[in-house]
PDB file of N, CA and C in Angstrom:
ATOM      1  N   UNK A   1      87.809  -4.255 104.010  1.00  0.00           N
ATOM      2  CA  UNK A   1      86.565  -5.001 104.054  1.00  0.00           C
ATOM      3  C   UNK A   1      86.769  -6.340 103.353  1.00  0.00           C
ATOM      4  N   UNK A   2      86.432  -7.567 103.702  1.00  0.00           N
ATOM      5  CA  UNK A   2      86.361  -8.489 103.062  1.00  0.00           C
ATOM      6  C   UNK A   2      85.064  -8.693 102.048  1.00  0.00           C
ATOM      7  N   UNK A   3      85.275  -9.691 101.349  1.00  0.00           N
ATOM      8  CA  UNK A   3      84.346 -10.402 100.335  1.00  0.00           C
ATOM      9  C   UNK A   3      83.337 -11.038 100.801  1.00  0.00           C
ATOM     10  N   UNK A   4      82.776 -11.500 100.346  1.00  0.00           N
ATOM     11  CA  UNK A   4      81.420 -12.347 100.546  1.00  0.00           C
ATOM     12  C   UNK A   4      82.490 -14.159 100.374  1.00  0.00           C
ATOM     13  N   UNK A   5      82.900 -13.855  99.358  1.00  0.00           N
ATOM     14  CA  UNK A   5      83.792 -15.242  99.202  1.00  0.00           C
ATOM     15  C   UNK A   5      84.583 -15.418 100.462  1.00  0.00           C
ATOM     16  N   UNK A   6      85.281 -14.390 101.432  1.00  0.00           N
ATOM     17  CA  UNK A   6      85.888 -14.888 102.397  1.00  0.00           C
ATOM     18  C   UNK A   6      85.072 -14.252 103.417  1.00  0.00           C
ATOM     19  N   UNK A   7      83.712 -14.121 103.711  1.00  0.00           N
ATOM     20  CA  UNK A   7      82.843 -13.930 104.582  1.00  0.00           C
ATOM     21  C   UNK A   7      82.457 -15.819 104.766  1.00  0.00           C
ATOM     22  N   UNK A   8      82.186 -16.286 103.745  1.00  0.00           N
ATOM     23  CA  UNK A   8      81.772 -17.705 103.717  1.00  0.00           C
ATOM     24  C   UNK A   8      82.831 -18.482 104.460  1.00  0.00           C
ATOM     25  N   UNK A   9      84.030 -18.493 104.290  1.00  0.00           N
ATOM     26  CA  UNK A   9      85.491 -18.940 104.435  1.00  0.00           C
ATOM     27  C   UNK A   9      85.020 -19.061 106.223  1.00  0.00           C
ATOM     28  N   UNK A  10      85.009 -17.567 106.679  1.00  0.00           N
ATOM     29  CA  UNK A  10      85.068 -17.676 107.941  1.00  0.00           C
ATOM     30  C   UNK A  10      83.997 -18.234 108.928  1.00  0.00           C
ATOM     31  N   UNK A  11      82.539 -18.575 108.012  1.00  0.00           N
ATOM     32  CA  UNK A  11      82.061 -18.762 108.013  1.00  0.00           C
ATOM     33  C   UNK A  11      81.987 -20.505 108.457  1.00  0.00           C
ATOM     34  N   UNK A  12      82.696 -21.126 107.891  1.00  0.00           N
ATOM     35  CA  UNK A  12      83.061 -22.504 107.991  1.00  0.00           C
ATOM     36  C   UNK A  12      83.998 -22.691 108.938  1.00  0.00           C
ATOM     37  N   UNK A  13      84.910 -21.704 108.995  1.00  0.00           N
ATOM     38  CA  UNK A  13      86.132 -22.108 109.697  1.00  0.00           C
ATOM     39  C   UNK A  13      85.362 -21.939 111.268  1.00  0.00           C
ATOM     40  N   UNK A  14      84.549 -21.184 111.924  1.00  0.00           N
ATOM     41  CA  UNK A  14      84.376 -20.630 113.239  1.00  0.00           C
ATOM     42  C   UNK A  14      83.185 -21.788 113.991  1.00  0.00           C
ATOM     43  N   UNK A  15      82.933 -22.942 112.648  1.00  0.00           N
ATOM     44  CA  UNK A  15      82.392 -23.913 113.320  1.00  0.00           C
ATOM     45  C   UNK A  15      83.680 -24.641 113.994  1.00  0.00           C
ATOM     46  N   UNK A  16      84.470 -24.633 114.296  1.00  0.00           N
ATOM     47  CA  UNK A  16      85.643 -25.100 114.955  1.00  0.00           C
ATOM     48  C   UNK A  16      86.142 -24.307 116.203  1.00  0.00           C
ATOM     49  N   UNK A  17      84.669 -22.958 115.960  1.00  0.00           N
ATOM     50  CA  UNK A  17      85.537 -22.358 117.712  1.00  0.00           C
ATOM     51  C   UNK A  17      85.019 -22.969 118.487  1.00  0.00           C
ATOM     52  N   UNK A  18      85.508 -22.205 120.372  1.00  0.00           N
ATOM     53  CA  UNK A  18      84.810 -22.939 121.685  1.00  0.00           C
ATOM     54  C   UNK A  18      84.217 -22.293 122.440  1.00  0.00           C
ATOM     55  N   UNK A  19      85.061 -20.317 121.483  1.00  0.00           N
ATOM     56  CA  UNK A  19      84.225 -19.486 122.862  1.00  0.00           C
ATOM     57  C   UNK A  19      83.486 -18.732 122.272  1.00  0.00           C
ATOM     58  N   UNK A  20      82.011 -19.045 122.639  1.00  0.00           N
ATOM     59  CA  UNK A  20      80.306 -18.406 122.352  1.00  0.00           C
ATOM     60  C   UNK A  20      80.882 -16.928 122.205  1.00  0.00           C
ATOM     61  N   UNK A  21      81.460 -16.090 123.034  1.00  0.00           N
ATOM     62  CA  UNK A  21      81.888 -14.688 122.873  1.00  0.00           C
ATOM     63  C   UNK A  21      83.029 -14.076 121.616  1.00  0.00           C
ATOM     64  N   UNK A  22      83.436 -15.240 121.171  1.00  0.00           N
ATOM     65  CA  UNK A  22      84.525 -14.582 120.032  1.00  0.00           C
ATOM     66  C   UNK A  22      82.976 -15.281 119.001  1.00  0.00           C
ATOM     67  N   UNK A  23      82.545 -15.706 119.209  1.00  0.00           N
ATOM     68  CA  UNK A  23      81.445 -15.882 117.924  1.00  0.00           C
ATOM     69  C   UNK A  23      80.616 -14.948 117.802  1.00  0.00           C
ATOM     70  N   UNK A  24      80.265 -14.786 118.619  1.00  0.00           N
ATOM     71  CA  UNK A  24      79.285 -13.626 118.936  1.00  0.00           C
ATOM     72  C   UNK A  24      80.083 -11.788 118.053  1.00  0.00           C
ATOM     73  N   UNK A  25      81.288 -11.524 118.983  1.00  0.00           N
ATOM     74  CA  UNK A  25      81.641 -10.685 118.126  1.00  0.00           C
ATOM     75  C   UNK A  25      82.097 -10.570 116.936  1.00  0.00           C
ATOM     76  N   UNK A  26      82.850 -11.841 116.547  1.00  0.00           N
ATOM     77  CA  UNK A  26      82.655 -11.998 115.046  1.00  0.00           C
ATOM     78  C   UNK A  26      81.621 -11.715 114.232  1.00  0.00           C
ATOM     79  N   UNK A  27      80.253 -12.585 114.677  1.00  0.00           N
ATOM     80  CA  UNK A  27      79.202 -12.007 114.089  1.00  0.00           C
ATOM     81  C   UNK A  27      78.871 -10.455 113.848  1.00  0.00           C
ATOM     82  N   UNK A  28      78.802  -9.796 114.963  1.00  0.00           N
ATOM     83  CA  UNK A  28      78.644  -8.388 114.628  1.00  0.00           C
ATOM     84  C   UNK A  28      79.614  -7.914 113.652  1.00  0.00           C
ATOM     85  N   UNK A  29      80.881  -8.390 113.494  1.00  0.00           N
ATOM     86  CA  UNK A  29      81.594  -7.734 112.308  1.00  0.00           C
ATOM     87  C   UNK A  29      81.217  -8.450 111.173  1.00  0.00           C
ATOM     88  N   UNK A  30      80.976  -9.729 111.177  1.00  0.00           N
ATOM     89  CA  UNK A  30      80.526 -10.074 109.724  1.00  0.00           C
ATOM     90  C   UNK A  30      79.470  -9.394 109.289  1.00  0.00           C
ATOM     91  N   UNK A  31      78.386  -9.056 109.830  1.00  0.00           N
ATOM     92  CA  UNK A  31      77.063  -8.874 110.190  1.00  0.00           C
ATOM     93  C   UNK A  31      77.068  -6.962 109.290  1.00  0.00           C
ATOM     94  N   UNK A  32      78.333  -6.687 109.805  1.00  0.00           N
ATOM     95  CA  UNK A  32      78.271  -5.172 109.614  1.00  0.00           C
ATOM     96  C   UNK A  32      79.389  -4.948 107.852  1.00  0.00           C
ATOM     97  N   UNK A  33      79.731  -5.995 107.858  1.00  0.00           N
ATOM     98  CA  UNK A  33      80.244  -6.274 106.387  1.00  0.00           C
ATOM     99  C   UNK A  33      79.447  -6.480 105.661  1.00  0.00           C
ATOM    100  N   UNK A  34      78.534  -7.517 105.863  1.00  0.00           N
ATOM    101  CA  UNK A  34      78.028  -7.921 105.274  1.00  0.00           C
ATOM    102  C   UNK A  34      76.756  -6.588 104.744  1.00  0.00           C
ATOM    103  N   UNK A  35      76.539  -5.872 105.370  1.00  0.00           N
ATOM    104  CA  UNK A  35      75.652  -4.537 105.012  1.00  0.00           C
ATOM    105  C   UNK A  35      76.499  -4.094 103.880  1.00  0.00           C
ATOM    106  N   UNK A  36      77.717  -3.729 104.314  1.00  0.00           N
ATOM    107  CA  UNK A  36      78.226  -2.790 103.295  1.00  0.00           C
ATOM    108  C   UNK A  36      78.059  -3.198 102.003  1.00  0.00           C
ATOM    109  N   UNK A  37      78.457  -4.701 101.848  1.00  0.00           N
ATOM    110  CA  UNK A  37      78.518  -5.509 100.555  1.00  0.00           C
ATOM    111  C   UNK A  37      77.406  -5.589  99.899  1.00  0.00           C
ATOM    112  N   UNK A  38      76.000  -5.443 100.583  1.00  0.00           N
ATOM    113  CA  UNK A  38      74.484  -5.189 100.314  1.00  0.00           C
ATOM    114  C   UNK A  38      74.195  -3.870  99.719  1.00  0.00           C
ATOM    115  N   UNK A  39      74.633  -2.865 100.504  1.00  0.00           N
ATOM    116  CA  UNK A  39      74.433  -1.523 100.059  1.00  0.00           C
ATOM    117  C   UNK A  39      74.912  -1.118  98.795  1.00  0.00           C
ATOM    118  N   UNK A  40      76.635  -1.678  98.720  1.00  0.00           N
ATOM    119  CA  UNK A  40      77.264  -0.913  97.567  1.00  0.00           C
ATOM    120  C   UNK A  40      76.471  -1.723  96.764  1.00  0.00           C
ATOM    121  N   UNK A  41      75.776  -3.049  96.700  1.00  0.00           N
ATOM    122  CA  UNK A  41      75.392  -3.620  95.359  1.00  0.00           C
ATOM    123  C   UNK A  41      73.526  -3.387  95.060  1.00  0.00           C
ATOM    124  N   UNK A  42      73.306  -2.423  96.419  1.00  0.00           N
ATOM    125  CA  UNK A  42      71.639  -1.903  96.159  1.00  0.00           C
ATOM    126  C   UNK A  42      70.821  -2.618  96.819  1.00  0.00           C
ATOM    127  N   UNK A  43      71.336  -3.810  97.090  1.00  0.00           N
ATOM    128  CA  UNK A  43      70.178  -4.625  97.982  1.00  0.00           C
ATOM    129  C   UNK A  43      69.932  -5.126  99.286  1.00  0.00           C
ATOM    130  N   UNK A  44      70.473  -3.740  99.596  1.00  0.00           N
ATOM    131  CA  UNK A  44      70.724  -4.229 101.485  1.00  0.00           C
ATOM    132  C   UNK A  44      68.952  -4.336 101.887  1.00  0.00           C
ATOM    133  N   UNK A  45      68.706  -5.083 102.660  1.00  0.00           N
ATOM    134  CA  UNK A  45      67.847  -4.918 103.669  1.00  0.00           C
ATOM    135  C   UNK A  45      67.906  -5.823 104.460  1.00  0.00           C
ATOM    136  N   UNK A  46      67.431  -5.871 106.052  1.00  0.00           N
ATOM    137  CA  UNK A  46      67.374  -6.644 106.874  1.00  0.00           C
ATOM    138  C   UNK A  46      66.923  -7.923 106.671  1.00  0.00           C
ATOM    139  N   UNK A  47      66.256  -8.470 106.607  1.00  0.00           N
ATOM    140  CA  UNK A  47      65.673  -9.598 106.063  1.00  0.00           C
ATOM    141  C   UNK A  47      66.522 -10.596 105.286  1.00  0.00           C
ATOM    142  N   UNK A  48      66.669 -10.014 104.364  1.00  0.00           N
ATOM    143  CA  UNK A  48      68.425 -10.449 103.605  1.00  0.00           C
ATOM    144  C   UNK A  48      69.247 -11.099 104.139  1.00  0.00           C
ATOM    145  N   UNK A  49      70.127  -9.673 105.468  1.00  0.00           N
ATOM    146  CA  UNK A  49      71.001 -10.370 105.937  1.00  0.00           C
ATOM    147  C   UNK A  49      70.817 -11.315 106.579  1.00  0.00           C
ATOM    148  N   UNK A  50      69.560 -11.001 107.213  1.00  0.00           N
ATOM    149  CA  UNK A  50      69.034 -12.118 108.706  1.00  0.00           C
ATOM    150  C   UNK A  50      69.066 -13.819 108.045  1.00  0.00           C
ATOM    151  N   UNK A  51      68.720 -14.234 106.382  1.00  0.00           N
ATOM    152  CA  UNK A  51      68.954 -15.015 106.175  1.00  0.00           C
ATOM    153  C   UNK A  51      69.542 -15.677 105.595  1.00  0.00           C
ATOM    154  N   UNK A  52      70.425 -14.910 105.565  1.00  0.00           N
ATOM    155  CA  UNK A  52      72.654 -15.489 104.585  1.00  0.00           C
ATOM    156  C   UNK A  52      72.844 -16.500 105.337  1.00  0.00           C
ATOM    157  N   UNK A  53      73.059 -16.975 104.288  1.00  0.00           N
ATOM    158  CA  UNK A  53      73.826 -18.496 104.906  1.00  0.00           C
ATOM    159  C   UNK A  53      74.917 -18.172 105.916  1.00  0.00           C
ATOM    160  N   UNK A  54      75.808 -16.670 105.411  1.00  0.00           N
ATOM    161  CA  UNK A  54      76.834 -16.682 106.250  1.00  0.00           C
ATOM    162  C   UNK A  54      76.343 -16.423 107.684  1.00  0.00           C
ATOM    163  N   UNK A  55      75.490 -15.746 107.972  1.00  0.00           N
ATOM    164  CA  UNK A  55      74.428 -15.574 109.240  1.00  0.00           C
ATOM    165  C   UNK A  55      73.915 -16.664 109.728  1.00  0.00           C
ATOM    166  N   UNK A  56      73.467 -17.652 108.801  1.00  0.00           N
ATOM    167  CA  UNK A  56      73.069 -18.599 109.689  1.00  0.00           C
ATOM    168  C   UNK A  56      74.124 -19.561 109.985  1.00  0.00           C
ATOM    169  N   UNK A  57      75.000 -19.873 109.625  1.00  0.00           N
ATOM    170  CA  UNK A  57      75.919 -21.012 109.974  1.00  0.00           C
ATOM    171  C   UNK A  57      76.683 -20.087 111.104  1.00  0.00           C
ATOM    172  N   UNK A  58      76.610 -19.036 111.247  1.00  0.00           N
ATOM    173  CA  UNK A  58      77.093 -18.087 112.888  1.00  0.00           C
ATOM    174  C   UNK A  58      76.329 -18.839 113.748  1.00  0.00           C
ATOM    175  N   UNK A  59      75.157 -18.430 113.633  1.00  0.00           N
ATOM    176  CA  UNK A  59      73.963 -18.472 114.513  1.00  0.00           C
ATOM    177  C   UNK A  59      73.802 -20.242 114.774  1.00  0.00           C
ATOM    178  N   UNK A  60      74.022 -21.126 113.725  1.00  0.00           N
ATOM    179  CA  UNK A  60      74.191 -22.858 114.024  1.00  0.00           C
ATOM    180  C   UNK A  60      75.264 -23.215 114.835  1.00  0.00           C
ATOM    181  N   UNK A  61      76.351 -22.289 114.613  1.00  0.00           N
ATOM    182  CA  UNK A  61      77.726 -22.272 116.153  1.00  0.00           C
ATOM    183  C   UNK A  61      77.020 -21.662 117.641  1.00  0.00           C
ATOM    184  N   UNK A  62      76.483 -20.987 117.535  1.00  0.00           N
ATOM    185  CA  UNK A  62      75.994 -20.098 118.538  1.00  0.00           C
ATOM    186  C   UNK A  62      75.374 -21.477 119.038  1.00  0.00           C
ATOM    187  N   UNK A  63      73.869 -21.669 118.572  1.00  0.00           N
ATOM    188  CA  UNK A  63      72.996 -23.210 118.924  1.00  0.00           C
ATOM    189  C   UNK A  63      74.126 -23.923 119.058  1.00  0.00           C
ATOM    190  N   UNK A  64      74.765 -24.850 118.887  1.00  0.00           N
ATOM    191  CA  UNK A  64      75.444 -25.610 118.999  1.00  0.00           C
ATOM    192  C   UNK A  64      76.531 -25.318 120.335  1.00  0.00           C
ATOM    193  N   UNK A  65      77.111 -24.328 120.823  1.00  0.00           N
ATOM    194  CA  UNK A  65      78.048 -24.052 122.030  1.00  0.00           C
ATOM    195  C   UNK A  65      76.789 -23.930 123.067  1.00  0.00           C
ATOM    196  N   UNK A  66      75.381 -23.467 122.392  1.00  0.00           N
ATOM    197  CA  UNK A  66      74.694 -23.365 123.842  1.00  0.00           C
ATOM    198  C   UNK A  66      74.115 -24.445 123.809  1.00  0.00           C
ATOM    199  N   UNK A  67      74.124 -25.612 123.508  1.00  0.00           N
ATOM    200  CA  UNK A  67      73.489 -27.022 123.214  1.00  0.00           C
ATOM    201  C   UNK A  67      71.902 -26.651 122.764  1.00  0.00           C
ATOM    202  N   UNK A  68      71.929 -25.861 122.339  1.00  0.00           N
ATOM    203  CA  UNK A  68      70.117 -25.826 121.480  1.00  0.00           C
ATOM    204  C   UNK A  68      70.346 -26.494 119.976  1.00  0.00           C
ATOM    205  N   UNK A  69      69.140 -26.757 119.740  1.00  0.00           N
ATOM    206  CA  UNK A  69      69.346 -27.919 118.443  1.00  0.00           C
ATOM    207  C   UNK A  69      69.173 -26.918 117.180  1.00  0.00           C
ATOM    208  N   UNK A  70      69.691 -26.758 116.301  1.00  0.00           N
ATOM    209  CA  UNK A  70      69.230 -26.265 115.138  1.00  0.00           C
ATOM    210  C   UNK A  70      69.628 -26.568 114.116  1.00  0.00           C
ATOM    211  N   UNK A  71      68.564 -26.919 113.007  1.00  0.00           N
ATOM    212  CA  UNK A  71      68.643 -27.783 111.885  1.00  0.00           C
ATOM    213  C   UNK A  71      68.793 -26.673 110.580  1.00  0.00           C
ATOM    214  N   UNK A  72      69.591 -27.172 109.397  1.00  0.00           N
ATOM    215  CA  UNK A  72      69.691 -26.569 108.204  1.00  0.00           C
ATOM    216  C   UNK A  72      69.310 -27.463 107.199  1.00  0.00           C
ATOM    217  N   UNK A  73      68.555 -26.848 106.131  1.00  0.00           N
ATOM    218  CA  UNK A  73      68.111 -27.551 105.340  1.00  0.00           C
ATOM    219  C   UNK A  73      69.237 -28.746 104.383  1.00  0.00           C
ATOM    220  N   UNK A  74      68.705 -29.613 103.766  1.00  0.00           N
ATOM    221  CA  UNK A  74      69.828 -30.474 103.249  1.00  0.00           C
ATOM    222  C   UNK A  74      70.552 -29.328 102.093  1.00  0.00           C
ATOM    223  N   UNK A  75      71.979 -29.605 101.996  1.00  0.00           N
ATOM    224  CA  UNK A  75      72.784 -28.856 100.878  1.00  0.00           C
ATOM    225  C   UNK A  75      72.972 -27.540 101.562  1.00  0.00           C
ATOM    226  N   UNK A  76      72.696 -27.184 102.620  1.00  0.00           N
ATOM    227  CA  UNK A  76      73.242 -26.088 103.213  1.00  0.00           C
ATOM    228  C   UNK A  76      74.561 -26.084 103.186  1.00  0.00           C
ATOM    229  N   UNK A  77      75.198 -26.813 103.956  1.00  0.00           N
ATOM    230  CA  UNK A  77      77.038 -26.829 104.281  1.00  0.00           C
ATOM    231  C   UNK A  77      77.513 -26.632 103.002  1.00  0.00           C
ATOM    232  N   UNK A  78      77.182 -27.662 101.912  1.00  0.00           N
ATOM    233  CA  UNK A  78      77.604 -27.548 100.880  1.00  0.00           C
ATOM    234  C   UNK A  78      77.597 -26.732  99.666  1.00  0.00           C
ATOM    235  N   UNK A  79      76.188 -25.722  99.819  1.00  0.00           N
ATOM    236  CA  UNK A  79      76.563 -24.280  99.096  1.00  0.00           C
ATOM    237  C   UNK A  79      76.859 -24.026 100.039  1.00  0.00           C
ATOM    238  N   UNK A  80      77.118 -23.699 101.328  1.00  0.00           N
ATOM    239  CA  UNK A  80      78.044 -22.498 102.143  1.00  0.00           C
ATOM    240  C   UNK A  80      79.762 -22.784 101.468  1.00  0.00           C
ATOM    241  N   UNK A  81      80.088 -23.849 101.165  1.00  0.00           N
ATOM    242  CA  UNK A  81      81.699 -24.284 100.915  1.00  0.00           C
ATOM    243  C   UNK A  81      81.558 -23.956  99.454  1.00  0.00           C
ATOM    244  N   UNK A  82      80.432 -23.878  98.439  1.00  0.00           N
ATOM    245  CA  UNK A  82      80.680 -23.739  97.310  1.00  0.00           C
ATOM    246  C   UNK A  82      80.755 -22.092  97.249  1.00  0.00           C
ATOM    247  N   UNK A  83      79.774 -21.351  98.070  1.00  0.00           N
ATOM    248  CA  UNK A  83      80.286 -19.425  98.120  1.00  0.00           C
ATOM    249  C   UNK A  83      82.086 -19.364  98.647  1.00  0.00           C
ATOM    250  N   UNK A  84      82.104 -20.078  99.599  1.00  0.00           N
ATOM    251  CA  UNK A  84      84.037 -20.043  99.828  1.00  0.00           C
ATOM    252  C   UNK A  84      84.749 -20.098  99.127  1.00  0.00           C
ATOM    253  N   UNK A  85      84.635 -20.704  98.008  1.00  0.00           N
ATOM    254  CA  UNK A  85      85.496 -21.158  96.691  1.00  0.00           C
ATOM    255  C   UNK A  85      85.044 -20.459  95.520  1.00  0.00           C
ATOM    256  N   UNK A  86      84.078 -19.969  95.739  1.00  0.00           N
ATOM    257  CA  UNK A  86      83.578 -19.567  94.208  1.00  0.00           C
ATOM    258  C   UNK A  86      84.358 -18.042  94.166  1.00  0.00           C
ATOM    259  N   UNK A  87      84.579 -17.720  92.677  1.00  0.00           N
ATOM    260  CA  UNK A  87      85.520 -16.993  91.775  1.00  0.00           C
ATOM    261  C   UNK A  87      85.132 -15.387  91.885  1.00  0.00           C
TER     262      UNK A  87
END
């Protein structure tokens, strides 16, 4: 299972894919990591995941390969790169 620190990682890197379908299933595996990492620490619930940054910068690739517009608040990118790096 990966980290949350390299959940973010991939997170950044998959704004550089081309095909909507390797994003897509990526997501479901991040998606299903990302539970586990919730659970073992007590605070899984839906809602949660639905609004992780690492979820949404999926979902801003997704908009973006299907040309729909979707906006992130300012300092988004930049805590998403500061969870990648952080210790």
């Amino acid at each position: 299972m990966k980290t949350e620190k390299e959940l973010a990682q991939q997170a950044l890197d998959v704004q550089n894919a081309c095909n909507l379908s390797g994003v897509v299933f990526s997501l479901g595996a991040v998606v299903d990591q990302l539970w586990e990492i919730d659970r073992a620490a007590g605070c899984a619930s839906t809602a949660r995941i639905n609004r992780n940054p690492i979820v949404r910068a999926f979902v801003a690739k997704l908009a973006d390969l299907s040309a729909i517009t979707y906006e992130t608040e300012p300092g988004f990118w930049s805590a998403l790169e500061d969870m990648a790096k952080s210790e």
